[in-house]
C-alpha atoms as a PDB file:
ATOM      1  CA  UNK A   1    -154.880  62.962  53.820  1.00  0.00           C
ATOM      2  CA  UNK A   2    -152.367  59.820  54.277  1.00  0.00           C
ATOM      3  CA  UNK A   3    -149.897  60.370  51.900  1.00  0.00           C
ATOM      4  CA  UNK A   4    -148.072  57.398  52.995  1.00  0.00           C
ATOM      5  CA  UNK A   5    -150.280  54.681  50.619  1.00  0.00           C
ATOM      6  CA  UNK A   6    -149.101  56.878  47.496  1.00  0.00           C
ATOM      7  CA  UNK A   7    -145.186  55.988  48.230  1.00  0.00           C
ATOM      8  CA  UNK A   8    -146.030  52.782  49.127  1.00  0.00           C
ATOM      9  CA  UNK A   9    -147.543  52.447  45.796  1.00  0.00           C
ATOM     10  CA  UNK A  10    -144.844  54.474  44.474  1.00  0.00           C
ATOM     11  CA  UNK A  11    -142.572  52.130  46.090  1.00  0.00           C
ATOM     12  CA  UNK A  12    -144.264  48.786  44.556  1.00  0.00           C
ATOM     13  CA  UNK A  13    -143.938  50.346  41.101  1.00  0.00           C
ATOM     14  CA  UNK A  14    -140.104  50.696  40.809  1.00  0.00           C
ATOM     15  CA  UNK A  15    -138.949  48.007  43.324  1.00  0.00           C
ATOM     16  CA  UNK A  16    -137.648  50.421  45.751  1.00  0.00           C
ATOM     17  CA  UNK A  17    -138.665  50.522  50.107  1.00  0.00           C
ATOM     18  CA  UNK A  18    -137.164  54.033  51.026  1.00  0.00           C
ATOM     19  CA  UNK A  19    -138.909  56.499  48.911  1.00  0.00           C
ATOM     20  CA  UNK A  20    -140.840  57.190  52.643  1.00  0.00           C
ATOM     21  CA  UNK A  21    -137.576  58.326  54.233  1.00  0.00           C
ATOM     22  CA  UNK A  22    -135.797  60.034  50.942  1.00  0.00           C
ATOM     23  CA  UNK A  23    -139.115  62.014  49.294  1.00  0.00           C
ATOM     24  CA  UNK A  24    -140.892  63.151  52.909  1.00  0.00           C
ATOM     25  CA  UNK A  25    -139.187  66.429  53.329  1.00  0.00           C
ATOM     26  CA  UNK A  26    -141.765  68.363  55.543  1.00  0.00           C
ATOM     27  CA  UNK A  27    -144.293  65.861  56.898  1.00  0.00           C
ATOM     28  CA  UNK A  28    -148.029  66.843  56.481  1.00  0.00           C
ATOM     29  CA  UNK A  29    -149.718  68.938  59.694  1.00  0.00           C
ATOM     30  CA  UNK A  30    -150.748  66.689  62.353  1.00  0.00           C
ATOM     31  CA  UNK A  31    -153.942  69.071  62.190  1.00  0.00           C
ATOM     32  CA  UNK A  32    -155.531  69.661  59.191  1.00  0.00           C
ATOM     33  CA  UNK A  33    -159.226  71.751  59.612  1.00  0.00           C
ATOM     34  CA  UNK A  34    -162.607  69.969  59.330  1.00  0.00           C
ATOM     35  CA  UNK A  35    -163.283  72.161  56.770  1.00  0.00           C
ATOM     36  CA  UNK A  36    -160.588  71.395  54.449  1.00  0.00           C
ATOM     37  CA  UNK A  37    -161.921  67.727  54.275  1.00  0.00           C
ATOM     38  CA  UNK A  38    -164.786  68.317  53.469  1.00  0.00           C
ATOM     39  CA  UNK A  39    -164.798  71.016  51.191  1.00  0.00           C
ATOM     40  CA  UNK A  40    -161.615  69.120  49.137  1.00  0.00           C
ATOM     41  CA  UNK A  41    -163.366  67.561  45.831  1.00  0.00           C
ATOM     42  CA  UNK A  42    -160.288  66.330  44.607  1.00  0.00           C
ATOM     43  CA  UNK A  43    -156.956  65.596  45.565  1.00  0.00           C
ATOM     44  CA  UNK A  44    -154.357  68.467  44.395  1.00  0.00           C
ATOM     45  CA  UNK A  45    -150.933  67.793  43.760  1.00  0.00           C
ATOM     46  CA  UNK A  46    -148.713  71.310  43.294  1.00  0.00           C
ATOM     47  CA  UNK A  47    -145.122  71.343  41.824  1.00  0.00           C
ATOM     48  CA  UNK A  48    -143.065  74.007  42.039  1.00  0.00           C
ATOM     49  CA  UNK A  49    -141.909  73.966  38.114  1.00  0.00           C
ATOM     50  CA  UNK A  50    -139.126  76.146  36.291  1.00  0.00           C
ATOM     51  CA  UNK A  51    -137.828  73.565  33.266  1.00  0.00           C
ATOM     52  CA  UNK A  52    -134.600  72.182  35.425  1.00  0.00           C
ATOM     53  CA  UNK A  53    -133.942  68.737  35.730  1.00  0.00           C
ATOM     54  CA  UNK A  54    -134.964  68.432  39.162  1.00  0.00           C
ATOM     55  CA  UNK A  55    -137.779  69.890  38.519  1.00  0.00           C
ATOM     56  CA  UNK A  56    -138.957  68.077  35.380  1.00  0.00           C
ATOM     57  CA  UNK A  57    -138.278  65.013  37.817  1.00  0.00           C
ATOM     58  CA  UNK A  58    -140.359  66.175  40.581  1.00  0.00           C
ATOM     59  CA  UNK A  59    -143.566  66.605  37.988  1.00  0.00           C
ATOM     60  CA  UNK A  60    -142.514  63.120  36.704  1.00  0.00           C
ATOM     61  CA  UNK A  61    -142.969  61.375  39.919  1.00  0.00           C
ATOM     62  CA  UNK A  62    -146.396  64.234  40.733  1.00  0.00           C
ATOM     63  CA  UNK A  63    -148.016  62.721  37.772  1.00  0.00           C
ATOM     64  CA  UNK A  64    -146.749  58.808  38.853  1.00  0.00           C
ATOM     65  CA  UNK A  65    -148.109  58.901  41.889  1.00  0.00           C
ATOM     66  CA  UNK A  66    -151.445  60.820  40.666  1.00  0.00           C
ATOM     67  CA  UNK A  67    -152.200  57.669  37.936  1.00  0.00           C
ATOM     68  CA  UNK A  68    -151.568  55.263  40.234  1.00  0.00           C
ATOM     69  CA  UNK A  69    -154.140  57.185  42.791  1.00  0.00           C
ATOM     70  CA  UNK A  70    -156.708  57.698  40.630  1.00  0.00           C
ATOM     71  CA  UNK A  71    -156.305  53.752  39.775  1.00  0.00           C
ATOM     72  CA  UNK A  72    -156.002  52.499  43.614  1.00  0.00           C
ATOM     73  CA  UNK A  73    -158.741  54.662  44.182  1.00  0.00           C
ATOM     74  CA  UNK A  74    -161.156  55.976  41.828  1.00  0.00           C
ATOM     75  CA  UNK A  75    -160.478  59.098  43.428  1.00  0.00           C
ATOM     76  CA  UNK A  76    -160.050  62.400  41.370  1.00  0.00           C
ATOM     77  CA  UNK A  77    -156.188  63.569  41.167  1.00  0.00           C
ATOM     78  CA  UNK A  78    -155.338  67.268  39.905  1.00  0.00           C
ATOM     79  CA  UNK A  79    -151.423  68.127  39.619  1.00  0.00           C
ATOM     80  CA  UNK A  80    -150.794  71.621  39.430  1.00  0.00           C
ATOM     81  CA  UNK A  81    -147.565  73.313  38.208  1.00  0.00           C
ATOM     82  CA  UNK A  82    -146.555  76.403  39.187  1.00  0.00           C
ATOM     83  CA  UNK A  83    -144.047  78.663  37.688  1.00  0.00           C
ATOM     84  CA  UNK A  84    -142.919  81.872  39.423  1.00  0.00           C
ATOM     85  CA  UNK A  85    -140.851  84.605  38.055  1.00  0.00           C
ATOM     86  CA  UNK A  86    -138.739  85.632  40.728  1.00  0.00           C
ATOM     87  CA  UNK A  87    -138.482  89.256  41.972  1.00  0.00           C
ATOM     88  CA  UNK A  88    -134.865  89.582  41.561  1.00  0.00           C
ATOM     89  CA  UNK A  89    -135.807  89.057  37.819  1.00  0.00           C
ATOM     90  CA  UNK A  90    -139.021  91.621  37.806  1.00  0.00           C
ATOM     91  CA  UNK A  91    -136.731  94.146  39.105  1.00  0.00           C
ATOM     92  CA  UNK A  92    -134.331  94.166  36.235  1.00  0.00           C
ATOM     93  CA  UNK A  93    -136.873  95.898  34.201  1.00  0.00           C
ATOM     94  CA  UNK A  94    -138.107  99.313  34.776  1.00  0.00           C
ATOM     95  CA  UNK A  95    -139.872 100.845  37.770  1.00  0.00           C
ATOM     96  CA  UNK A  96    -143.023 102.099  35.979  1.00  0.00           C
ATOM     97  CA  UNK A  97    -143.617  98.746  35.141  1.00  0.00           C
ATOM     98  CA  UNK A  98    -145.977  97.386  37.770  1.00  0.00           C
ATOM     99  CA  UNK A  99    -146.128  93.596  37.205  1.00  0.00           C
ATOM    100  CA  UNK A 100    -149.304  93.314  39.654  1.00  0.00           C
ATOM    101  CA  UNK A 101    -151.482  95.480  37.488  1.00  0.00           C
ATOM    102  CA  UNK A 102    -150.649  93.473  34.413  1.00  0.00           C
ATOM    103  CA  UNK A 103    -150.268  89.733  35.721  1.00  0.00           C
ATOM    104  CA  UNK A 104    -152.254  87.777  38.103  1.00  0.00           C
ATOM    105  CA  UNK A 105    -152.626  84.167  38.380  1.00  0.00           C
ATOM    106  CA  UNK A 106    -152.789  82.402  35.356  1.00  0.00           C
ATOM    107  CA  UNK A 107    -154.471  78.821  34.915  1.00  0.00           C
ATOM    108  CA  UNK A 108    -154.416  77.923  31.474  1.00  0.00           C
ATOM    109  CA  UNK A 109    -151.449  79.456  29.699  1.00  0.00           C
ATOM    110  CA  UNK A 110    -149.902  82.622  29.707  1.00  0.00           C
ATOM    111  CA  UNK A 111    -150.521  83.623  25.981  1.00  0.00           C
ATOM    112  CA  UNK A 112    -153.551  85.816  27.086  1.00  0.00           C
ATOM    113  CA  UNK A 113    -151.454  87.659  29.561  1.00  0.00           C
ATOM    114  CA  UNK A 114    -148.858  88.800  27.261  1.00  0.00           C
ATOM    115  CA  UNK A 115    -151.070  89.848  24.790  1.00  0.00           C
ATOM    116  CA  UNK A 116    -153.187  92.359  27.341  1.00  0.00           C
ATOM    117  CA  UNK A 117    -149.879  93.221  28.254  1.00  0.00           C
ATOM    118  CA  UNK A 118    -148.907  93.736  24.682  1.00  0.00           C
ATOM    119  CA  UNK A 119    -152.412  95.962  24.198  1.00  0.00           C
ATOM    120  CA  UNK A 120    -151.536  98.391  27.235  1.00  0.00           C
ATOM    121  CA  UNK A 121    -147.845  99.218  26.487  1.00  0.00           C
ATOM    122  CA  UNK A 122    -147.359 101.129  23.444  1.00  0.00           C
ATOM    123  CA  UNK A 123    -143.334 101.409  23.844  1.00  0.00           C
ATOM    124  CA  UNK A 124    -141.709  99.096  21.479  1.00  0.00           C
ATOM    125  CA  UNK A 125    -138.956  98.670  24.130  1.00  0.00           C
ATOM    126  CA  UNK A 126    -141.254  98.236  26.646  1.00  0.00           C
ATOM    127  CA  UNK A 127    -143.082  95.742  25.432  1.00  0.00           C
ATOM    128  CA  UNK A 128    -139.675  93.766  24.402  1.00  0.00           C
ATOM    129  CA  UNK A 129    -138.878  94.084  28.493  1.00  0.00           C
ATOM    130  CA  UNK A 130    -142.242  92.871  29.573  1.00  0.00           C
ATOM    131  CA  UNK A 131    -142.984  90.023  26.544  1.00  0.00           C
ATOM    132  CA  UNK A 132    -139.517  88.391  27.258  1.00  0.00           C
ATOM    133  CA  UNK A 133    -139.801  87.019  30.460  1.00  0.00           C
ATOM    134  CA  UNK A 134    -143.667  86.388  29.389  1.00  0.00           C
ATOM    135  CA  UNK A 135    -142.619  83.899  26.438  1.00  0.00           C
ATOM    136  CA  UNK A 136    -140.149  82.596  28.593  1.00  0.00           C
ATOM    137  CA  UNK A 137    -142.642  81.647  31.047  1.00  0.00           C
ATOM    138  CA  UNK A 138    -144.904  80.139  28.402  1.00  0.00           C
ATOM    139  CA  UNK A 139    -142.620  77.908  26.808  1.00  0.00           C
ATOM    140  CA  UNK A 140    -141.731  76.177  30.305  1.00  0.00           C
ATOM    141  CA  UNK A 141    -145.035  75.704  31.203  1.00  0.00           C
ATOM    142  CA  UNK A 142    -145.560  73.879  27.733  1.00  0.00           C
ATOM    143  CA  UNK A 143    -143.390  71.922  28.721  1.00  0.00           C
ATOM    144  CA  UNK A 144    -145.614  70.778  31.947  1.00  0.00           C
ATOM    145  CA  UNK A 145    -148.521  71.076  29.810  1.00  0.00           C
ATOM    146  CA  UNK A 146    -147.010  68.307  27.208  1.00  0.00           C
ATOM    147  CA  UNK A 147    -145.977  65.979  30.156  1.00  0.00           C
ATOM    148  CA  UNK A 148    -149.810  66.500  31.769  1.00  0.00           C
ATOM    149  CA  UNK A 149    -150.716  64.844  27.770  1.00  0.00           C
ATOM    150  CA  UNK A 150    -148.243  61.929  28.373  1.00  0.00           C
ATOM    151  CA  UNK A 151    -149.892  61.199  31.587  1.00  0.00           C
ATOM    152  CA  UNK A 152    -153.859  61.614  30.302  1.00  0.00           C
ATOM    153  CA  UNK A 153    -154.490  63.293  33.911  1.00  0.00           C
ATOM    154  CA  UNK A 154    -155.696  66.362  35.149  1.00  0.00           C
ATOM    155  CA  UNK A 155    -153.758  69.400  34.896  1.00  0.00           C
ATOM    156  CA  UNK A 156    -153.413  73.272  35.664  1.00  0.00           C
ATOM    157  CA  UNK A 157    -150.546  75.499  35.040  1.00  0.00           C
ATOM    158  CA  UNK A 158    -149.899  79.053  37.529  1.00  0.00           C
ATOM    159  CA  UNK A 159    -148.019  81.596  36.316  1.00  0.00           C
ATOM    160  CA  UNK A 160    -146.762  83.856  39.870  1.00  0.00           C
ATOM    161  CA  UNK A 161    -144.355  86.475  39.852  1.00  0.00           C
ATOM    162  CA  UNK A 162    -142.677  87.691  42.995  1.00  0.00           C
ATOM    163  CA  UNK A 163    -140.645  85.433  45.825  1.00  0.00           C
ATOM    164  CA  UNK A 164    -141.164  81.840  45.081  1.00  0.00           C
ATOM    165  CA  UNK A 165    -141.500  80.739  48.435  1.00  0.00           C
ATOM    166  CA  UNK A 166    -144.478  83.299  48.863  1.00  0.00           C
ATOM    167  CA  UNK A 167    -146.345  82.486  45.695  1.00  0.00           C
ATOM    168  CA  UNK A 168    -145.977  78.726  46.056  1.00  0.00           C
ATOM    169  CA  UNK A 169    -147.433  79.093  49.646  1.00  0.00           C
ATOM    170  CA  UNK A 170    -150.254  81.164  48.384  1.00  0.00           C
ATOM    171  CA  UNK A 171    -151.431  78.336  45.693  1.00  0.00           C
ATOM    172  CA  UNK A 172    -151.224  75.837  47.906  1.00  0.00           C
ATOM    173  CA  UNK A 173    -153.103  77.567  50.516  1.00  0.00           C
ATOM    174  CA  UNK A 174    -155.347  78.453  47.440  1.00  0.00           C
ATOM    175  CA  UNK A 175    -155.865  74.952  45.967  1.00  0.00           C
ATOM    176  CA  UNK A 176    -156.258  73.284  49.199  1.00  0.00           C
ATOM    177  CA  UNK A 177    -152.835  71.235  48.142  1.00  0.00           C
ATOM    178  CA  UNK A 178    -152.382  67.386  50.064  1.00  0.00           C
ATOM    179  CA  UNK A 179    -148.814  67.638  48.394  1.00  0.00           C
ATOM    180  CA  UNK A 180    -146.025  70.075  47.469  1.00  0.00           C
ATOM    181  CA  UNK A 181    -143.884  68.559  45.509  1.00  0.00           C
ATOM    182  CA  UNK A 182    -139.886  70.404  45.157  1.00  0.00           C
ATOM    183  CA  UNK A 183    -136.762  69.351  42.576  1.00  0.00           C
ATOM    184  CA  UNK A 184    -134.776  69.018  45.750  1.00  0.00           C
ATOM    185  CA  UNK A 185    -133.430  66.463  47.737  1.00  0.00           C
ATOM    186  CA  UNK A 186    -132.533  67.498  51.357  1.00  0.00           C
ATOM    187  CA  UNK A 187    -134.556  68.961  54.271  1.00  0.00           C
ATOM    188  CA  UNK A 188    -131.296  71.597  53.800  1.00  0.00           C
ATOM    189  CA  UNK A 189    -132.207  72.948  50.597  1.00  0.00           C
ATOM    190  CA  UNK A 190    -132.758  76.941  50.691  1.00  0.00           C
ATOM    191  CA  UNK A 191    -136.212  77.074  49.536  1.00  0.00           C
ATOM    192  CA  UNK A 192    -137.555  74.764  52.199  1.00  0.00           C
ATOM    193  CA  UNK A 193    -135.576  77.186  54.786  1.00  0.00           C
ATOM    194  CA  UNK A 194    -137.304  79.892  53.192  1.00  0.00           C
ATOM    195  CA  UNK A 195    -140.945  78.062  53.617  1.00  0.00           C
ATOM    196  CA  UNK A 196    -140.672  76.861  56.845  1.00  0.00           C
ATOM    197  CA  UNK A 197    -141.009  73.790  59.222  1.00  0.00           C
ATOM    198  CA  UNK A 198    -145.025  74.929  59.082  1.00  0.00           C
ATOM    199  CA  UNK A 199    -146.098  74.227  55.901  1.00  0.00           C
ATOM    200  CA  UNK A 200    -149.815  73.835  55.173  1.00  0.00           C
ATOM    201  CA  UNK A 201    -149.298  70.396  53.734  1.00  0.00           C
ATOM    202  CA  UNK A 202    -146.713  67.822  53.198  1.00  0.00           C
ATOM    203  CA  UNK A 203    -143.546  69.073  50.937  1.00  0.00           C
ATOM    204  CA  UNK A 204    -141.613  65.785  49.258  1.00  0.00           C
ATOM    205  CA  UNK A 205    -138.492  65.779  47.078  1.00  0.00           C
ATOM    206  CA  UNK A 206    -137.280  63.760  45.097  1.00  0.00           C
ATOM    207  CA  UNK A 207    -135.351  60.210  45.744  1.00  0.00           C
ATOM    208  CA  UNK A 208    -131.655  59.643  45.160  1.00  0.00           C
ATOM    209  CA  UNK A 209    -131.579  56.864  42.435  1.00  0.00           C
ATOM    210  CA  UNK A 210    -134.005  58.461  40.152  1.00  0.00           C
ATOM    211  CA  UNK A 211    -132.668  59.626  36.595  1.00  0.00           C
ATOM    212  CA  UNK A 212    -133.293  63.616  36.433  1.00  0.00           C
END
């Protein structure tokens, strides 16, 4: 997929002609499998979402660019916000607890989650260790959810835990994602070191000029 026509339009919108140069971080492959075009029913729009400013920003200008898609071209548009909890955060609770037997990939929330993991730890301490970061996590991705209202689109939430360059790889790869969408603005930034100059699909930032 072109992803050039949605700046453009992006562009017309707010007056500006260099969203091209600031937002195009990672361009998309120059060779993207037969398969993937025709098996893609929609197109899928990830942001990598944790509440910051940049971030907020970043699903702003996802959910921009999907309306005015979907307008230009009748086509279906699904932005997708993911959330990871980081590892570095996972291991500040105990060893016996084994986040992959108790979280996976969550679509539609995280309130379910907590509550099997509520139903399987009978330690009152335990659960307090394993509910915090659990709430935390379903408060910010209310907060996508209530932006994906303003915007009247369509919307899933993922809810990863490990390192966030991993997990955001794996949903794209999962999703079949035209777009990755990061609160950064420079090519420089750690996490695009961390994901590499080979990314499965195009990885923008966001534009100097824009309020965060």
């Amino acid at each position: 997929m072109n992803i050039k026509p949605m700046l453009v339009r992006l562009q017309s919108a707010i007056g500006r002609n260099d969203l091209v140069e600031q937002m195009v971080l990672i361009p998309e492959p120059k060779r993207l499998s037969f398969t993937n075009y025709q098996t893609a029913q929609s197109i899928n729009l990830i942001v990598a979402y944790n509440a910051s400013p940049n971030s907020h920003t970043a699903l702003d200008i996802a959910f921009w660019i999907a309306h005015q898609t979907r307008l230009a071209t009748n086509q279906e548009v699904t932005v997708q916000a993911v959330y990871v909890v980081e590892q570095n955060q996972g291991d500040k609770y105990p060893d016996k607890i084994n986040w992959a037997n108790y979280l996976t990939l969550c679509e539609c929330g995280v309130s379910d989650v907590y509550q099997s993991a509520t139903s399987v730890l009978t330690q009152p301490k335990l659960q307090a260790q394993i509910l915090a970061p659990l709430e935390e996590a379903d408060r910010i991705l209310w907060q996508a959810r209530s932006l994906a209202e303003e915007w009247q689109g369509s919307f899933k939430s993922h809810l990863r835990f490990g390192d966030v360059a991993t997990e955001l790889t794996k949903v794209v790869e999962l999703e079949t994602a035209n777009v990755l969408f990061l609160g950064c603005r420079s090519i420089n930034h750690a996490i695009i070191q961390k994901l590499g100059f080979n990314f499965p699909c195009a990885i923008l930032g966001i534009p100097n000029g824009i309020d965060e």
